[in-house]
C-alpha atoms as a PDB file:
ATOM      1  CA  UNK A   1     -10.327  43.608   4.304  1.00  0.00           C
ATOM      2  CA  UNK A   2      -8.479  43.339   1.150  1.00  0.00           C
ATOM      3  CA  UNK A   3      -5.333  45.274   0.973  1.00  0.00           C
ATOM      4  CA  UNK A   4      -4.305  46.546  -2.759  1.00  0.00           C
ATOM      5  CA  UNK A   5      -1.161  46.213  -3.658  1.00  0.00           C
ATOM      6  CA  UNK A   6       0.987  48.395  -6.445  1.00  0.00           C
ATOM      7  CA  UNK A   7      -0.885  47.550  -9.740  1.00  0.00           C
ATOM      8  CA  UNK A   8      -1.260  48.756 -13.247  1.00  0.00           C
ATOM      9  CA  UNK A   9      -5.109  48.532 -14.449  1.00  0.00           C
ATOM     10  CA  UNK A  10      -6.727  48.296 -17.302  1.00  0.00           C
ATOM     11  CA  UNK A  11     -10.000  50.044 -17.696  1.00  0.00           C
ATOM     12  CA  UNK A  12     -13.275  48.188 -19.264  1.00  0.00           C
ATOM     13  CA  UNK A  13     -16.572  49.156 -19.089  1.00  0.00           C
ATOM     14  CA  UNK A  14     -15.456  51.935 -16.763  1.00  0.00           C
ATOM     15  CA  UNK A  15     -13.837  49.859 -14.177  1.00  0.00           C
ATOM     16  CA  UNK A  16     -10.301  49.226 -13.214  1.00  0.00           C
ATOM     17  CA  UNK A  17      -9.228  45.583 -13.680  1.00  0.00           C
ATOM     18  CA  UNK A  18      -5.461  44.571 -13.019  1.00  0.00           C
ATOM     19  CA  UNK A  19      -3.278  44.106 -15.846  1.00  0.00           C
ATOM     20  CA  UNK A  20      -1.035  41.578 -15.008  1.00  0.00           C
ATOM     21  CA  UNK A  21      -3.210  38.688 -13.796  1.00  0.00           C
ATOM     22  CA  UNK A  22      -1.972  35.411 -12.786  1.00  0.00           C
ATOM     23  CA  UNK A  23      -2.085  32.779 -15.285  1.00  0.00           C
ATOM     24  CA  UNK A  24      -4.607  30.648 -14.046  1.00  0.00           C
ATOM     25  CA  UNK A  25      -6.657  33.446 -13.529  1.00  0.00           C
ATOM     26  CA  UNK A  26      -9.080  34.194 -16.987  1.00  0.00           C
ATOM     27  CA  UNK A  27      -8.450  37.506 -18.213  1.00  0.00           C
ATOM     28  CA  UNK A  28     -10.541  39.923 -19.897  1.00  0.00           C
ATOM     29  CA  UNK A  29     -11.692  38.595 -23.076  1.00  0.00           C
ATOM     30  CA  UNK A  30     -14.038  38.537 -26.487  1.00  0.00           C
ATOM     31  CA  UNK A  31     -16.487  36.023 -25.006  1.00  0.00           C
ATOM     32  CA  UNK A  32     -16.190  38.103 -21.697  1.00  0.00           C
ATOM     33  CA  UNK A  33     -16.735  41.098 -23.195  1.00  0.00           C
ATOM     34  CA  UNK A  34     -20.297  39.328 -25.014  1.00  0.00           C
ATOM     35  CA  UNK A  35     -21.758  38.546 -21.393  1.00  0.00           C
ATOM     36  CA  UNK A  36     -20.814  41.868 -20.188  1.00  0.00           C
ATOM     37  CA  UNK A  37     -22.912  43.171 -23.134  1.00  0.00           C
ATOM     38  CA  UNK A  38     -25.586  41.189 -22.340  1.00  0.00           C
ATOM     39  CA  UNK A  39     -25.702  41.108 -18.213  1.00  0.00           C
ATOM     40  CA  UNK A  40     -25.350  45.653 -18.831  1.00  0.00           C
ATOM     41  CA  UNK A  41     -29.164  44.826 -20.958  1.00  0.00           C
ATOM     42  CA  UNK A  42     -30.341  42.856 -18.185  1.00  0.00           C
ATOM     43  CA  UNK A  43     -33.266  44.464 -16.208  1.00  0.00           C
ATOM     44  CA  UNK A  44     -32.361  45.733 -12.224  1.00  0.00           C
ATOM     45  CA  UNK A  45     -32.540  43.402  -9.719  1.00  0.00           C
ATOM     46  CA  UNK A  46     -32.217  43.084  -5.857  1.00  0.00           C
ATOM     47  CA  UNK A  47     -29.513  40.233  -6.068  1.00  0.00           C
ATOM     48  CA  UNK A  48     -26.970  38.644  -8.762  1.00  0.00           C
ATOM     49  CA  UNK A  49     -25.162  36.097  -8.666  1.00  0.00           C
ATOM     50  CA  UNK A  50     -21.785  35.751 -11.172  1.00  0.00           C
ATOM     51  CA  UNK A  51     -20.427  31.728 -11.039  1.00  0.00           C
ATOM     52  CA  UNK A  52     -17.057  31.921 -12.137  1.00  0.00           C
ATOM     53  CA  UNK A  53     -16.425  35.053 -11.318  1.00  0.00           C
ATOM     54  CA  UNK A  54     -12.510  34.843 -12.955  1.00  0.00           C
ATOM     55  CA  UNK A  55     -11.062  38.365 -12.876  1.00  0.00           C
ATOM     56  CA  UNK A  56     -14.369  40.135 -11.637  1.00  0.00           C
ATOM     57  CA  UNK A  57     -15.343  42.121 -14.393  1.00  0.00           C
ATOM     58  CA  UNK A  58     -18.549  40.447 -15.262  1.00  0.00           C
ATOM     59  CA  UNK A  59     -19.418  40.866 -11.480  1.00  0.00           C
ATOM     60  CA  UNK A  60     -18.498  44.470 -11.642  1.00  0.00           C
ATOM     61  CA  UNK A  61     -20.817  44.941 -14.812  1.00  0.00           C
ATOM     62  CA  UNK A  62     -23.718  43.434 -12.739  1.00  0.00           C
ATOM     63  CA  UNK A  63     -23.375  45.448  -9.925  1.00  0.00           C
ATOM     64  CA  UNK A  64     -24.797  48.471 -11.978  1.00  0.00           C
ATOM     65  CA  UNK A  65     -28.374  46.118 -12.558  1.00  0.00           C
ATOM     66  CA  UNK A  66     -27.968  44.788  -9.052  1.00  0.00           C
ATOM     67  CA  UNK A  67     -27.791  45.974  -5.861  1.00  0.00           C
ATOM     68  CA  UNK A  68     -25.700  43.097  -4.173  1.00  0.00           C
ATOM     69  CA  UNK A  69     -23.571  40.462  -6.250  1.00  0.00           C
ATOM     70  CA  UNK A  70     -22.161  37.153  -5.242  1.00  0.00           C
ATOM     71  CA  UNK A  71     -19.023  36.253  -7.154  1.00  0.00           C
ATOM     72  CA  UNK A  72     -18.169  32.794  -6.886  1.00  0.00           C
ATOM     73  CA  UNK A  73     -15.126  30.958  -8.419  1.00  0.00           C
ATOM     74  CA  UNK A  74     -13.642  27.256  -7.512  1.00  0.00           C
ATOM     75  CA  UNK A  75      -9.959  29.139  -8.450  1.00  0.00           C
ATOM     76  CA  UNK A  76      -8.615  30.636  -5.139  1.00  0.00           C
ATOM     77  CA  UNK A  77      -6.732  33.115  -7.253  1.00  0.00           C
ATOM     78  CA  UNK A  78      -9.644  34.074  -8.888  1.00  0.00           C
ATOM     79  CA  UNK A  79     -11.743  34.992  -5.916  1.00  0.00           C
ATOM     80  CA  UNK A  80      -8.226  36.537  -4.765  1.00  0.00           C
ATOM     81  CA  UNK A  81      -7.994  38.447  -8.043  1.00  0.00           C
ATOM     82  CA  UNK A  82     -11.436  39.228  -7.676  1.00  0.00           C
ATOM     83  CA  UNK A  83     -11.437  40.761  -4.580  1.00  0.00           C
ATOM     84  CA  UNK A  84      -8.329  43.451  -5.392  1.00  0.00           C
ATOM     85  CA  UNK A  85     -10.034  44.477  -8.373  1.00  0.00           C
ATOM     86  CA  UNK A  86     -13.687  45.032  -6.500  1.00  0.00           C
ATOM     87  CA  UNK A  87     -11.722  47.127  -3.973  1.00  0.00           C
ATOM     88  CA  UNK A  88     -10.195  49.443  -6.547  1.00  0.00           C
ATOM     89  CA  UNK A  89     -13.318  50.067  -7.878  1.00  0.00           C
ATOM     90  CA  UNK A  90     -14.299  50.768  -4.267  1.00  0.00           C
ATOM     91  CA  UNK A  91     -17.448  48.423  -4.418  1.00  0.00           C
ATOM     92  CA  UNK A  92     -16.282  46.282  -1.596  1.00  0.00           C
ATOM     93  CA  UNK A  93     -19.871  46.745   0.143  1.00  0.00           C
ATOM     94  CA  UNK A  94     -22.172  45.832  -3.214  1.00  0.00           C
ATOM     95  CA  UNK A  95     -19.853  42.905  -4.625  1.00  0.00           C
ATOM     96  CA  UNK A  96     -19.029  39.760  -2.352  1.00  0.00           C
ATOM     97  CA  UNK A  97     -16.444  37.919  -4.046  1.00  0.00           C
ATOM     98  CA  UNK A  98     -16.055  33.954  -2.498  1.00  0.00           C
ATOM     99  CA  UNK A  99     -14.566  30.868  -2.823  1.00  0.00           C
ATOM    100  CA  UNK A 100     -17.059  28.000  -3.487  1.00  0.00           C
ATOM    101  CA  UNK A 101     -18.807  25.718  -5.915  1.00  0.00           C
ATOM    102  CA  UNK A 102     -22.189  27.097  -7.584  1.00  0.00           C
ATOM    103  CA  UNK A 103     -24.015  25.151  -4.605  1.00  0.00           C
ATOM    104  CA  UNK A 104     -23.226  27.513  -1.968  1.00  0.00           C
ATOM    105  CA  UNK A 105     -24.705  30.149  -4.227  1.00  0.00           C
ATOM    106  CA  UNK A 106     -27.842  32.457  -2.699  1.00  0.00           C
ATOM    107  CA  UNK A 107     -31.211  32.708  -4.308  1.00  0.00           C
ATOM    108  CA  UNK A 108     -30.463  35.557  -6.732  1.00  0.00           C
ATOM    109  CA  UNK A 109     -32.940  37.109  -9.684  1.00  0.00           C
ATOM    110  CA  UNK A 110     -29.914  37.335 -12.234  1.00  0.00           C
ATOM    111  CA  UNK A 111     -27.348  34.373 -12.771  1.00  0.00           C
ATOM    112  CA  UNK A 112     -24.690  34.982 -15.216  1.00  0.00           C
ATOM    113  CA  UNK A 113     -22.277  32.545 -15.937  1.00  0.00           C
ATOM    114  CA  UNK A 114     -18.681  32.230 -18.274  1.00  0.00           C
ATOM    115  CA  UNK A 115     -18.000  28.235 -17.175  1.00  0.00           C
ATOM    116  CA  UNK A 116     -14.711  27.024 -18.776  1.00  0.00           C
ATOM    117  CA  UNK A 117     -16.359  25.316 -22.456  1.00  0.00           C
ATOM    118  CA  UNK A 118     -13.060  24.484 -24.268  1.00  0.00           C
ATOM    119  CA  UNK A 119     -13.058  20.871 -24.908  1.00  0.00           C
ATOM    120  CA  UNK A 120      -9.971  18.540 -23.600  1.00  0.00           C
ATOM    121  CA  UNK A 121      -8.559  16.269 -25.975  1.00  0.00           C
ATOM    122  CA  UNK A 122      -7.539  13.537 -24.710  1.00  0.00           C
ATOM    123  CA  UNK A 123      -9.269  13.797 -21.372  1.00  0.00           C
ATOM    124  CA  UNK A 124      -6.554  16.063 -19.342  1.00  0.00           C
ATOM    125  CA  UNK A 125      -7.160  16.063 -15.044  1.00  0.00           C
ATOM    126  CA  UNK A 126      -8.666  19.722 -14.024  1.00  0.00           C
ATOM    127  CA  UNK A 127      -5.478  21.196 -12.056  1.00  0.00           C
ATOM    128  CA  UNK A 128      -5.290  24.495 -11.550  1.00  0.00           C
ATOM    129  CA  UNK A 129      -3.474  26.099 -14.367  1.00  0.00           C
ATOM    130  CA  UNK A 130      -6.588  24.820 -16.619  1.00  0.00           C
ATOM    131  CA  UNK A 131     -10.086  25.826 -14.136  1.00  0.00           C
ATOM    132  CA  UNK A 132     -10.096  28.709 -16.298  1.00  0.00           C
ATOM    133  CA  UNK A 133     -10.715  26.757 -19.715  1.00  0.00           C
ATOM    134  CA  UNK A 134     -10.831  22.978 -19.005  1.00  0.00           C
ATOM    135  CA  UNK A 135     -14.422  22.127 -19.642  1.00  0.00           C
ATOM    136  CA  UNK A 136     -13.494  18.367 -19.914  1.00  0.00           C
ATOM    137  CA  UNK A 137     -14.013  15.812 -22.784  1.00  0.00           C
ATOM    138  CA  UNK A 138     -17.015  17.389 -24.513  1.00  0.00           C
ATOM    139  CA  UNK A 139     -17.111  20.680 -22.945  1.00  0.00           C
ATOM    140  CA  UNK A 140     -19.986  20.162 -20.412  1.00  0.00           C
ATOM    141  CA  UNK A 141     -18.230  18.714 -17.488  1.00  0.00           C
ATOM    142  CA  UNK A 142     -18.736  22.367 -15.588  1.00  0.00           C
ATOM    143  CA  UNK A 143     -21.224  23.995 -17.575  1.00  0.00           C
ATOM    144  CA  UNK A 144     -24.310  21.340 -16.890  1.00  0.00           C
ATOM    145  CA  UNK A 145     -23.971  21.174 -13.424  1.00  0.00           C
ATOM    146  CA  UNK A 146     -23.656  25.197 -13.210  1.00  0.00           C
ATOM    147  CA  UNK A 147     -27.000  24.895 -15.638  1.00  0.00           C
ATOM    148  CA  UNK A 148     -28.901  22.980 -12.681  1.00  0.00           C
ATOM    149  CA  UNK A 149     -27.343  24.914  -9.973  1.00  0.00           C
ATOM    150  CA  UNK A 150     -28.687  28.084 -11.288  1.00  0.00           C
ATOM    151  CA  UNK A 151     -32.012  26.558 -11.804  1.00  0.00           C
ATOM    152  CA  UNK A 152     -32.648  25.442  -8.586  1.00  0.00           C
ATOM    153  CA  UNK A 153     -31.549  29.208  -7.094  1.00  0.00           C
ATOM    154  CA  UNK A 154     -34.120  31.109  -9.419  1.00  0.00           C
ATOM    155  CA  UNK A 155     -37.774  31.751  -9.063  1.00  0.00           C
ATOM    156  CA  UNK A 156     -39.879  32.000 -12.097  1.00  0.00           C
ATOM    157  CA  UNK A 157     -38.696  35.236 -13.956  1.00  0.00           C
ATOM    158  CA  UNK A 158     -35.488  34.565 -13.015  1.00  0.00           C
ATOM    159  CA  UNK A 159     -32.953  35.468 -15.638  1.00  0.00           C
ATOM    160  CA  UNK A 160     -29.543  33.186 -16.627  1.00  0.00           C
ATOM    161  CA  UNK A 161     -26.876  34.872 -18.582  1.00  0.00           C
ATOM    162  CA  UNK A 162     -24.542  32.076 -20.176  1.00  0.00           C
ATOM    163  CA  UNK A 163     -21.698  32.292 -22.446  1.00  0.00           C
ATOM    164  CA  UNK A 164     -21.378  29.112 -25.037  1.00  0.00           C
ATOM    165  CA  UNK A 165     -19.279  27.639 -27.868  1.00  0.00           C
ATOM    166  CA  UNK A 166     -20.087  25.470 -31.014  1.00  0.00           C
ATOM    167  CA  UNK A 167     -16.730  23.867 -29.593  1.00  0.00           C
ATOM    168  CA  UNK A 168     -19.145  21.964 -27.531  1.00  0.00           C
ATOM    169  CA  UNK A 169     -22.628  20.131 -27.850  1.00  0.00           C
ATOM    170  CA  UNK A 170     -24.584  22.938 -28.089  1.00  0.00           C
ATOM    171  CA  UNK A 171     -27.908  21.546 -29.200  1.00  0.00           C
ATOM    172  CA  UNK A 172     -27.244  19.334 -25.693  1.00  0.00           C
ATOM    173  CA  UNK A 173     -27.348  23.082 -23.549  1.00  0.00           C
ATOM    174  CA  UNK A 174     -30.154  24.139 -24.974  1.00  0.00           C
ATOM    175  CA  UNK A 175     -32.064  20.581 -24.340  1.00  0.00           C
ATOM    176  CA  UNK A 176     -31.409  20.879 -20.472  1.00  0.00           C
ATOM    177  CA  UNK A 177     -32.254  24.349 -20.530  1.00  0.00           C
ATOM    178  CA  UNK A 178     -35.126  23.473 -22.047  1.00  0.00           C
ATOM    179  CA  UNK A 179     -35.759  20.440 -19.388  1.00  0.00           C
ATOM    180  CA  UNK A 180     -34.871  22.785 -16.285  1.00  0.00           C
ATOM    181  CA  UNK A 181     -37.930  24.941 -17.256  1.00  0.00           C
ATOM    182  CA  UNK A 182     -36.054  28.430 -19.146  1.00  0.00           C
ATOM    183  CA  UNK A 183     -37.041  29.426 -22.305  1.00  0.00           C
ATOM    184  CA  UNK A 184     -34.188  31.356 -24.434  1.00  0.00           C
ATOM    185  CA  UNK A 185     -32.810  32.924 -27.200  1.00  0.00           C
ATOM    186  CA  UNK A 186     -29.256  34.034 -28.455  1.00  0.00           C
ATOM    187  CA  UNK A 187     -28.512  37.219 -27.249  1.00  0.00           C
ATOM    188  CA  UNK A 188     -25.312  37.621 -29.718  1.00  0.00           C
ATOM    189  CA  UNK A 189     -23.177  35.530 -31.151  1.00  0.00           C
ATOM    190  CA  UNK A 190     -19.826  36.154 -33.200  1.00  0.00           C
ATOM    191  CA  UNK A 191     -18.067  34.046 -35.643  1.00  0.00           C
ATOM    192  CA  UNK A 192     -14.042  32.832 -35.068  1.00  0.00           C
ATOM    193  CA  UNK A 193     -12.171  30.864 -37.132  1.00  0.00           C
ATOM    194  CA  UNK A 194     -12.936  27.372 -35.287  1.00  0.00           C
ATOM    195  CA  UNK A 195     -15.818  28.340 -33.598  1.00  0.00           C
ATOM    196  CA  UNK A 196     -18.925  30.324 -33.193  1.00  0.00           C
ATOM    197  CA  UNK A 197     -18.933  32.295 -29.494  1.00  0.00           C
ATOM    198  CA  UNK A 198     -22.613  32.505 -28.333  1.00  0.00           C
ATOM    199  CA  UNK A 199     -24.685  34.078 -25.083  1.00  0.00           C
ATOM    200  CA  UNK A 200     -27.651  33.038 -24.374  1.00  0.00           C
ATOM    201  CA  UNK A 201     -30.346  34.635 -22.256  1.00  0.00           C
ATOM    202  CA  UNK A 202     -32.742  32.670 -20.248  1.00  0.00           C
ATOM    203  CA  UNK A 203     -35.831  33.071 -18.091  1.00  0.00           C
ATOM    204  CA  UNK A 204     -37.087  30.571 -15.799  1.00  0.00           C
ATOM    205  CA  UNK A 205     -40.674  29.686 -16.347  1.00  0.00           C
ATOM    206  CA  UNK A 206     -43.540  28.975 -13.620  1.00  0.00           C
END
């Protein structure tokens, strides 16, 4: 049982999220806010699963198109984080927050996923004060395997909710999409000054 402790939130998308999160812990942000857009569009579902879960707001959203979620995050203060903010919005029962890589994920109908993408220059070693934006040397060092993971967890009709930057190889996403059998398209996209923040929505074919 997770016990909450005195805390100012913040409220998005109707639900309470803490305000002062830890550092290493990704906060509430535009590129969050994007996938939350597009996981609220997604169709209902039995079973969701959110891979790098951060704060738990995108697992939060999901729980109103799914009837159980599985929040997943390598950062224990992210699945800690997590949890606190799932019990103030008293959905303790619907959303199971845990910490794990994306291969101890369950079979789900609805992946979404907000992998760290920014690109480290020179190559920097993946401590914990950079899980939440570290995405190694080009930016695909979490993001590809996450890709395969949540291909191999899908049926066909299965739906994958990613969030991307032009920071990284994009054109090198959508080619293993492509070769792990979704089609997609750009769900929205917005413009920044040094890059171009993109989600992408993806069903699994037969």
């Amino acid at each position: 049982m997770c016990t909450l402790r005195p805390q100012s939130y913040s409220e998005y998308y109707g639900f309470k999220i803490a305000a002062n999160l830890p550092a290493p812990v990704y906060p509430p942000s535009e590129d969050s806010f994007m996938l939350c857009d597009a996981v609220a569009a997604q169709p209902r579902v039995d079973k969701a699963v959110d891979l790098g879960c951060g704060c738990g707001l995108t697992s939060l959203v999901a729980s109103t198109r799914a009837s159980r979620v599985y929040a997943y995050d390598t950062n224990p203060l992210a699945v800690k984080e997590t949890k606190l903010n799932v019990a103030a919005n008293n959905l303790s029962r619907r959303v199971r927050p845990a910490l794990g890589e994306c291969w101890e994920a369950p079979a789900a109908q609805l992946y979404t996923l907000n992998p760290p993408y920014l690109p480290s220059s020179p190559p920097m070693r993946q401590d914990l004060s950079e899980l939440a934006w570290n995405g190694g040397p080009d930016g695909l060092r979490v993001v590809l395997p996450m890709l395969g993971c949540a291909a191999s967890k899908l049926a066909p009709g299965g739906r994958l909710v990613l969030v991307c930057s032009t920071l990284q190889p994009t054109h090198m996403i959508e080619k293993r999409l492509e070769r792990l059998g979704f089609s997609w398209r750009i769900h929205s996209s917005k413009k920044r000054l040094y890059e171009e923040l993109r989600v992408y929505e993806c069903v699994k074919g037969g």
